[in-house]
C-alpha atoms as a PDB file:
ATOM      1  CA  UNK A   1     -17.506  -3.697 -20.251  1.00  0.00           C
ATOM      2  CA  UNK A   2     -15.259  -5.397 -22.607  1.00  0.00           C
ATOM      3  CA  UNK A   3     -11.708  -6.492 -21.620  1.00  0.00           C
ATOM      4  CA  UNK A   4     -10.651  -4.270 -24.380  1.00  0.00           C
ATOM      5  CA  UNK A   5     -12.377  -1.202 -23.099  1.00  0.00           C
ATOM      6  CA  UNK A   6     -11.028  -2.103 -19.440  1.00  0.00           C
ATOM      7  CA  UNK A   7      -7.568  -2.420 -20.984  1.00  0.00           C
ATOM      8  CA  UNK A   8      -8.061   1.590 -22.662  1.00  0.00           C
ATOM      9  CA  UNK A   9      -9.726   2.586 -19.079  1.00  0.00           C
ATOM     10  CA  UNK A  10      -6.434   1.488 -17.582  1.00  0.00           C
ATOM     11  CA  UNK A  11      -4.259   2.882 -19.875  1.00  0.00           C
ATOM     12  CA  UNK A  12      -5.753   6.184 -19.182  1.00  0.00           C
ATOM     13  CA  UNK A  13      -6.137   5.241 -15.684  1.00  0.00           C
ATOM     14  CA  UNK A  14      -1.912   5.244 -16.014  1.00  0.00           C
ATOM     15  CA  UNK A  15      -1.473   7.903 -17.866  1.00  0.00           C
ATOM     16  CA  UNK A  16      -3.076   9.797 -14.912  1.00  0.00           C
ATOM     17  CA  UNK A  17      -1.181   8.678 -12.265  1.00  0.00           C
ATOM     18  CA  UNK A  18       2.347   8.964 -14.183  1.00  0.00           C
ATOM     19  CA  UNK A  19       1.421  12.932 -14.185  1.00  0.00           C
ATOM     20  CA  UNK A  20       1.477  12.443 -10.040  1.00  0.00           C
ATOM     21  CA  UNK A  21       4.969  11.674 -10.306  1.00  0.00           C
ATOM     22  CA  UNK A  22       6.513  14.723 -10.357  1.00  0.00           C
ATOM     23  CA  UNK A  23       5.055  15.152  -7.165  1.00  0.00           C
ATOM     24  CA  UNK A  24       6.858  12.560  -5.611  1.00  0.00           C
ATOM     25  CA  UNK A  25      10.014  14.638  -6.020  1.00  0.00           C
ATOM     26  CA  UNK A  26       9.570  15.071  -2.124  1.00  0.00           C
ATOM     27  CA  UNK A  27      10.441  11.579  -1.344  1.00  0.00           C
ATOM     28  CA  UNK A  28      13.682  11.995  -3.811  1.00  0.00           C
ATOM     29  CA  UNK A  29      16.876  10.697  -2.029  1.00  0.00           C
ATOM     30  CA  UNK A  30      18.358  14.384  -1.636  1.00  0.00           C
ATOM     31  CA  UNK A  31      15.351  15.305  -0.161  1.00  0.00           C
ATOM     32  CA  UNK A  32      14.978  16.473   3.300  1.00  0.00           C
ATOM     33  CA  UNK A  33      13.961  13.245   5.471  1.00  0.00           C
ATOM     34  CA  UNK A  34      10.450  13.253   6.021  1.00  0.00           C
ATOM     35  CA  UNK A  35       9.003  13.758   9.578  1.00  0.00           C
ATOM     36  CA  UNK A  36       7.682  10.593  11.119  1.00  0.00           C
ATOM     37  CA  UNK A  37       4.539   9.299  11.137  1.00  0.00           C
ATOM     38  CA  UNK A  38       2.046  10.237  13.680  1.00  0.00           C
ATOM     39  CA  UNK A  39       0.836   6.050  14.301  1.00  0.00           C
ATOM     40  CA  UNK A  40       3.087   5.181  16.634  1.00  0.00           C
ATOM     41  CA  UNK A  41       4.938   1.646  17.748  1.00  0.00           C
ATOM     42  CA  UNK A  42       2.467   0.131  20.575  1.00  0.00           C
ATOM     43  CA  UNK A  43      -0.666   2.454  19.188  1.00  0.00           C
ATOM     44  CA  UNK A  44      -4.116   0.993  18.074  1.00  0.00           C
ATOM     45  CA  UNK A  45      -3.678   1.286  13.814  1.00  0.00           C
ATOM     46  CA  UNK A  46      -6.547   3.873  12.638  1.00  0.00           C
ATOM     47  CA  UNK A  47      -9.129   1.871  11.126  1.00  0.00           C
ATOM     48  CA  UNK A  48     -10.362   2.589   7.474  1.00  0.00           C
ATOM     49  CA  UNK A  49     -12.294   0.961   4.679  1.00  0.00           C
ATOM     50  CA  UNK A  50     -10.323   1.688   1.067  1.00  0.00           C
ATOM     51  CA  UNK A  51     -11.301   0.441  -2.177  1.00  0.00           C
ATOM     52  CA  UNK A  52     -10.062  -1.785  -5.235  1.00  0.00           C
ATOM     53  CA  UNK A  53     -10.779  -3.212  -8.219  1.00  0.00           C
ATOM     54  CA  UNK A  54     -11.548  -6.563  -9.035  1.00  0.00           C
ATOM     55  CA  UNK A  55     -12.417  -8.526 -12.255  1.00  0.00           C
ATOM     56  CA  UNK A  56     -15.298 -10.859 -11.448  1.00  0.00           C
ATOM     57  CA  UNK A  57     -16.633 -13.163 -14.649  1.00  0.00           C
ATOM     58  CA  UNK A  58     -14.477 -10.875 -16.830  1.00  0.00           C
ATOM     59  CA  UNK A  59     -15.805  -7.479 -15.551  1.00  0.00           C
ATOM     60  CA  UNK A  60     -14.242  -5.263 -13.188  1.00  0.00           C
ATOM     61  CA  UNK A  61     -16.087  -4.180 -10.325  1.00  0.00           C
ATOM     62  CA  UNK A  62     -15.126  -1.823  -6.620  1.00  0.00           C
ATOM     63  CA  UNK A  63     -14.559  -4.068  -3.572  1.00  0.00           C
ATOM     64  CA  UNK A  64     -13.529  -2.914  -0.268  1.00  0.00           C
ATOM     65  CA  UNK A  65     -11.145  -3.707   2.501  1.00  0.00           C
ATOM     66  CA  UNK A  66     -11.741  -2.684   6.254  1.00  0.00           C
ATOM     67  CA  UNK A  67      -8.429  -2.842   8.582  1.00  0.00           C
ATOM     68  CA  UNK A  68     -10.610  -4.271  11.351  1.00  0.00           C
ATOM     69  CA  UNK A  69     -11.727  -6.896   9.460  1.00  0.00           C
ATOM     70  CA  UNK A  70      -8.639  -8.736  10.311  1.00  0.00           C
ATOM     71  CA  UNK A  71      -8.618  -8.451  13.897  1.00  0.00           C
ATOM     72  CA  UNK A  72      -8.264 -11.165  15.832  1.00  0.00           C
ATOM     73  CA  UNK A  73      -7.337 -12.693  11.966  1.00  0.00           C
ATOM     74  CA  UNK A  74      -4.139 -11.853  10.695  1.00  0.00           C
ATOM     75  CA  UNK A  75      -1.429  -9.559  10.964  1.00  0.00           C
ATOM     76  CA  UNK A  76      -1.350  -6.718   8.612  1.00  0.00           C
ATOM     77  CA  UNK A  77       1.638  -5.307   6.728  1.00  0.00           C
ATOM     78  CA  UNK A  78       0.188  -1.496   5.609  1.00  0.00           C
ATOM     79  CA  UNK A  79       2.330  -0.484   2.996  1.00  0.00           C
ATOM     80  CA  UNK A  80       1.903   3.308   1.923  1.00  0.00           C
ATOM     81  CA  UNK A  81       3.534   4.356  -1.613  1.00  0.00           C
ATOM     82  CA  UNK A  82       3.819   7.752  -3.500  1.00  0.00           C
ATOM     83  CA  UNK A  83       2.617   6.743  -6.859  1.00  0.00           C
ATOM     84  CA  UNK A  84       1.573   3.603  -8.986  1.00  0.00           C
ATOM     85  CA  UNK A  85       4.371   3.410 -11.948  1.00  0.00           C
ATOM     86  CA  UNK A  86       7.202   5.416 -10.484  1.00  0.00           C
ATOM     87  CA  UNK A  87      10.188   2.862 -10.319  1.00  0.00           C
ATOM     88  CA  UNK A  88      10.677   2.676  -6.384  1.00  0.00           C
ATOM     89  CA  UNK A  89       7.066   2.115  -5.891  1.00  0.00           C
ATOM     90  CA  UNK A  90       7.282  -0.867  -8.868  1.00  0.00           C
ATOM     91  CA  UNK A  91      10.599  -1.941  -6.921  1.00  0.00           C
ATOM     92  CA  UNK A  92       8.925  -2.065  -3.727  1.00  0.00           C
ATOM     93  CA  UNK A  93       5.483  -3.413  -4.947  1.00  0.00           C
ATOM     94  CA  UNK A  94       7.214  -6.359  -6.912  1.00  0.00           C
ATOM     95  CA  UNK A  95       9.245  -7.521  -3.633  1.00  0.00           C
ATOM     96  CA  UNK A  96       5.635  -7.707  -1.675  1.00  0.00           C
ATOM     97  CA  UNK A  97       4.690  -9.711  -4.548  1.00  0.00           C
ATOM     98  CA  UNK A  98       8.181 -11.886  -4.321  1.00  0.00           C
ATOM     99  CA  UNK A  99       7.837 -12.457  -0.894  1.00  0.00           C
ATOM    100  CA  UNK A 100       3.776 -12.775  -0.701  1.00  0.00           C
ATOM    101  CA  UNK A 101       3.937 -16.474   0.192  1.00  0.00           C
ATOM    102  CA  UNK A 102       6.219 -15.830   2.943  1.00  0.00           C
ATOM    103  CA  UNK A 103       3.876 -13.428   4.312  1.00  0.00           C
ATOM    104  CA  UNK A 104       1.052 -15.616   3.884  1.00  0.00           C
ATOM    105  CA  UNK A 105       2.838 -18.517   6.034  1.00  0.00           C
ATOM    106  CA  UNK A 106       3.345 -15.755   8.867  1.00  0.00           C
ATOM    107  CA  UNK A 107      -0.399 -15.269   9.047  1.00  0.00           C
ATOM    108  CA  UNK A 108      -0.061 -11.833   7.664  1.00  0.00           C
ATOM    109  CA  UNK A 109      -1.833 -10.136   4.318  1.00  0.00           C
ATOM    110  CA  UNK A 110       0.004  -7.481   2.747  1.00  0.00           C
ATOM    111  CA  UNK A 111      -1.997  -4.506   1.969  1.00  0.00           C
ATOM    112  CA  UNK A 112      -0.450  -1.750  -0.274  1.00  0.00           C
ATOM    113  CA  UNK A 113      -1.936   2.083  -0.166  1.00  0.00           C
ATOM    114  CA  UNK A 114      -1.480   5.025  -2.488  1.00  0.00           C
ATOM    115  CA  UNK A 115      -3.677   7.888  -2.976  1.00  0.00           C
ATOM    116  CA  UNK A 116      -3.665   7.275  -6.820  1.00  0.00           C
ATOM    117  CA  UNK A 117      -7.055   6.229  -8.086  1.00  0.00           C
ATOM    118  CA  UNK A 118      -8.552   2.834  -7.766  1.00  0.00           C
ATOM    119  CA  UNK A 119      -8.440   2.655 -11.888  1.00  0.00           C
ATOM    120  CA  UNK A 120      -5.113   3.360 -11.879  1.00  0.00           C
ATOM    121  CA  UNK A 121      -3.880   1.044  -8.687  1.00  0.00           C
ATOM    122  CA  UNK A 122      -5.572  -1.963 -10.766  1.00  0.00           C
ATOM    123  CA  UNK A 123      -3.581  -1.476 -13.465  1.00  0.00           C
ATOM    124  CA  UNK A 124      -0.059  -1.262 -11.433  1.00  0.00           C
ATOM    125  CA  UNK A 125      -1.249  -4.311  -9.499  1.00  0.00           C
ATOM    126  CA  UNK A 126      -2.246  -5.965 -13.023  1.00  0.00           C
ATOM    127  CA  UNK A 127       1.795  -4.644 -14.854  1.00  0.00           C
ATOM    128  CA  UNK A 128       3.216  -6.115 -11.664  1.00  0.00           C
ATOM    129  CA  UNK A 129       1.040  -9.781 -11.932  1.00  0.00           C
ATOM    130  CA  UNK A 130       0.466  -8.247  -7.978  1.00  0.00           C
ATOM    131  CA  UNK A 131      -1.807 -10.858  -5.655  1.00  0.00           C
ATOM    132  CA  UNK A 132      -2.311  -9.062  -2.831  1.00  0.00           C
ATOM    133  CA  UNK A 133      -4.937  -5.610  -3.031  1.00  0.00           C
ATOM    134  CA  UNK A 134      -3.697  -2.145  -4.077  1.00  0.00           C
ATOM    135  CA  UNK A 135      -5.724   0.610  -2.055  1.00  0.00           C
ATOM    136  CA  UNK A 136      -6.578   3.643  -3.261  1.00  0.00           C
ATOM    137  CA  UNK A 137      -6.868   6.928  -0.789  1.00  0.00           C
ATOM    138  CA  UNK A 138      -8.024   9.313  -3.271  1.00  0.00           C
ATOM    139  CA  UNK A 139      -9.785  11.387  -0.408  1.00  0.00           C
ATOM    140  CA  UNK A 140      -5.812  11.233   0.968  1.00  0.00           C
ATOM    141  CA  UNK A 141      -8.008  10.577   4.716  1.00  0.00           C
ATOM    142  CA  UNK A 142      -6.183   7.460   5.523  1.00  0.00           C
ATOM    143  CA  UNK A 143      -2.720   8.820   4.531  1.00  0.00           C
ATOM    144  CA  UNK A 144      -3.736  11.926   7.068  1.00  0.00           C
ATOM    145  CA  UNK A 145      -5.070   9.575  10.022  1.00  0.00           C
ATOM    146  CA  UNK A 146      -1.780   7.512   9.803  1.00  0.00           C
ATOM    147  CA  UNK A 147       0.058  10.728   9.449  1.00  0.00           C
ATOM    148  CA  UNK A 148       2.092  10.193   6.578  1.00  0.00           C
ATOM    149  CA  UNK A 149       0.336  12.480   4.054  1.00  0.00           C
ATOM    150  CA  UNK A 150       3.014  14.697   2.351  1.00  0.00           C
ATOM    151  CA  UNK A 151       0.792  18.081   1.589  1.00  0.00           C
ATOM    152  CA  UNK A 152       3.635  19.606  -0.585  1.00  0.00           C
ATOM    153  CA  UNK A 153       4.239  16.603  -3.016  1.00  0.00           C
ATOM    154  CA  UNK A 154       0.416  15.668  -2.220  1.00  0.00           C
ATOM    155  CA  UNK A 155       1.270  12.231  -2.328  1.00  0.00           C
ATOM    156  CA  UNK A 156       1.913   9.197   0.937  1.00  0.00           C
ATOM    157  CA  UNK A 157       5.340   9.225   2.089  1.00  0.00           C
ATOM    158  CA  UNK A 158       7.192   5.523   1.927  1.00  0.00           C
ATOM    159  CA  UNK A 159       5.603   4.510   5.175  1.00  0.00           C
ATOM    160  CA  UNK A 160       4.998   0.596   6.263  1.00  0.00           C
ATOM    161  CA  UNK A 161       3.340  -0.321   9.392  1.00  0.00           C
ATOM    162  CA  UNK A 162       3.392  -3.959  10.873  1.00  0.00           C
ATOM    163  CA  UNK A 163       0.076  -4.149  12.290  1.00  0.00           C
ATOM    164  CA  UNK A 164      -0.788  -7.152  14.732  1.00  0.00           C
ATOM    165  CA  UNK A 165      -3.931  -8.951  14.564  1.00  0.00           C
ATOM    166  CA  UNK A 166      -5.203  -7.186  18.008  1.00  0.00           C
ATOM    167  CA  UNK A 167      -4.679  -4.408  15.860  1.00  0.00           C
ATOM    168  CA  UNK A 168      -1.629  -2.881  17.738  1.00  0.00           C
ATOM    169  CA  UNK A 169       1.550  -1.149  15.311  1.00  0.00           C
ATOM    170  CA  UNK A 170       4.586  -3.243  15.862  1.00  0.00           C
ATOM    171  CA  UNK A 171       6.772  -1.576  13.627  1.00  0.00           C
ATOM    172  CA  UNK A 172       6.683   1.498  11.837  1.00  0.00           C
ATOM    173  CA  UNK A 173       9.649   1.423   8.856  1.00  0.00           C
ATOM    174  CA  UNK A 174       9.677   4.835   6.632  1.00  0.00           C
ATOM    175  CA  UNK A 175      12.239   5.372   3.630  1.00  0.00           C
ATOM    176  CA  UNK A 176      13.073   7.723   0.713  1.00  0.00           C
ATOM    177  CA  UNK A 177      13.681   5.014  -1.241  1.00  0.00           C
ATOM    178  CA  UNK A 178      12.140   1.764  -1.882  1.00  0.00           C
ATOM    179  CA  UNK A 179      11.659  -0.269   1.304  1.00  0.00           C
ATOM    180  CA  UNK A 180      12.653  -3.726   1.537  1.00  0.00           C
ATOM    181  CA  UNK A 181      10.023  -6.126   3.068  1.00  0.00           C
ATOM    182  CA  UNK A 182      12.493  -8.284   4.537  1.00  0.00           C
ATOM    183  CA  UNK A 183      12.581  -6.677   7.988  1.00  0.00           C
ATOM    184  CA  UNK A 184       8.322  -6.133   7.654  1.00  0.00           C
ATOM    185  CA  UNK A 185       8.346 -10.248   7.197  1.00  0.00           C
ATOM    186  CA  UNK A 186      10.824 -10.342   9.722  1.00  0.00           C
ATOM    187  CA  UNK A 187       8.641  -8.705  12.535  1.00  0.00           C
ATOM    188  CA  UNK A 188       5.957 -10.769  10.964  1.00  0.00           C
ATOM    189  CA  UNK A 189       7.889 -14.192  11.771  1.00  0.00           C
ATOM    190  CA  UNK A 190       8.301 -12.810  15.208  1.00  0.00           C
ATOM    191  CA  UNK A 191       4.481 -12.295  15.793  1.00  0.00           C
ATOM    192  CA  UNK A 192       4.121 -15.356  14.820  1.00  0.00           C
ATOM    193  CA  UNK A 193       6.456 -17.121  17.670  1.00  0.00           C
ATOM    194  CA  UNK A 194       4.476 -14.732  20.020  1.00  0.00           C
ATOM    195  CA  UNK A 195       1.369 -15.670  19.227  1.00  0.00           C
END
């Protein structure tokens, strides 16, 4: 596949997920607040296996991620979006990317989560020059298992879990609007100390 015919892919792959965001009207700041998340603080995270996309010697190819993979690793900051392209989720997915070193020195990956297509995460992550992987949840199961799967707007609510690497939720932070990952690193830095 040519890096020109990868480029078109994603372009379509964008044009797709742009017609999700009307959906995402639910998560609108007049909007009624969401109800929380059924993960709770102190509660083993759900595992799940998601997919991306990676380029490998110039051609793109599915990888997977599996949540239990890190245990006994790394902490894990799960950060659930509405849709790839809509300007809190760019907000919110450039500050990961801002503060993905800081992360790193916590002992902590940042995984991000929408239920937007793998194509079509891959080419957000690739607009946003984004390091860390963009999961797709196309089936919408891992949005449901966490509980923050908005069946109206059909989209993930603005949901974050700080997962520690026994694979307990430390902190659950949920917003309207684009969530700051200063207080996800911040819980991060204190897992550290405990550790």
């Amino acid at each position: 596949m040519s890096i020109r015919h990868l480029h078109l892919t994603a372009s379509l792959a964008m044009a797709a997920s742009l017609l999700t965001v009307p959906s995402a009207r639910a998560q609108a700041p007049n909007a009624t607040p969401p109800p929380p998340p059924s993960v709770k603080t102190g509660e083993p995270a759900p595992d799940f296996t998601a997919n991306y996309l990676a380029i490998e010697n110039g051609r793109p190819g599915f990888k997977s991620v599996k949540l239990s993979d890190y245990k006994g690793q790394k902490n894990v900051v799960l950060a659930f979006f509405p849709a790839a392209f809509s300007p809190g989720c760019t907000n919110e997915m450039a500050k990961y990317q801002e503060t993905s070193g800081q992360f790193n020195t916590n002992n902590t990956v940042v995984l991000g989560m929408s239920v937007d297509s793998t194509w079509a995460n891959a080419a957000f992550a690739d607009k946003l020059g984004v390091k860390f992987n963009i999961l797709s949840d196309a089936s919408r199961e891992i949005s449901k298992s966490y509980g923050v799967f908005d069946e109206r707007g059909l989209v993930s609510r603005r949901t974050t879990f700080v997962i520690d690497s026994k694979g307990i939720v430390q902190k659950v932070f949920m917003a309207q609007e684009a969530l700051d990952p200063a207080h996800s690193l911040e819980a991060c830095a204190l897992l550290k100390e405990v550790k």
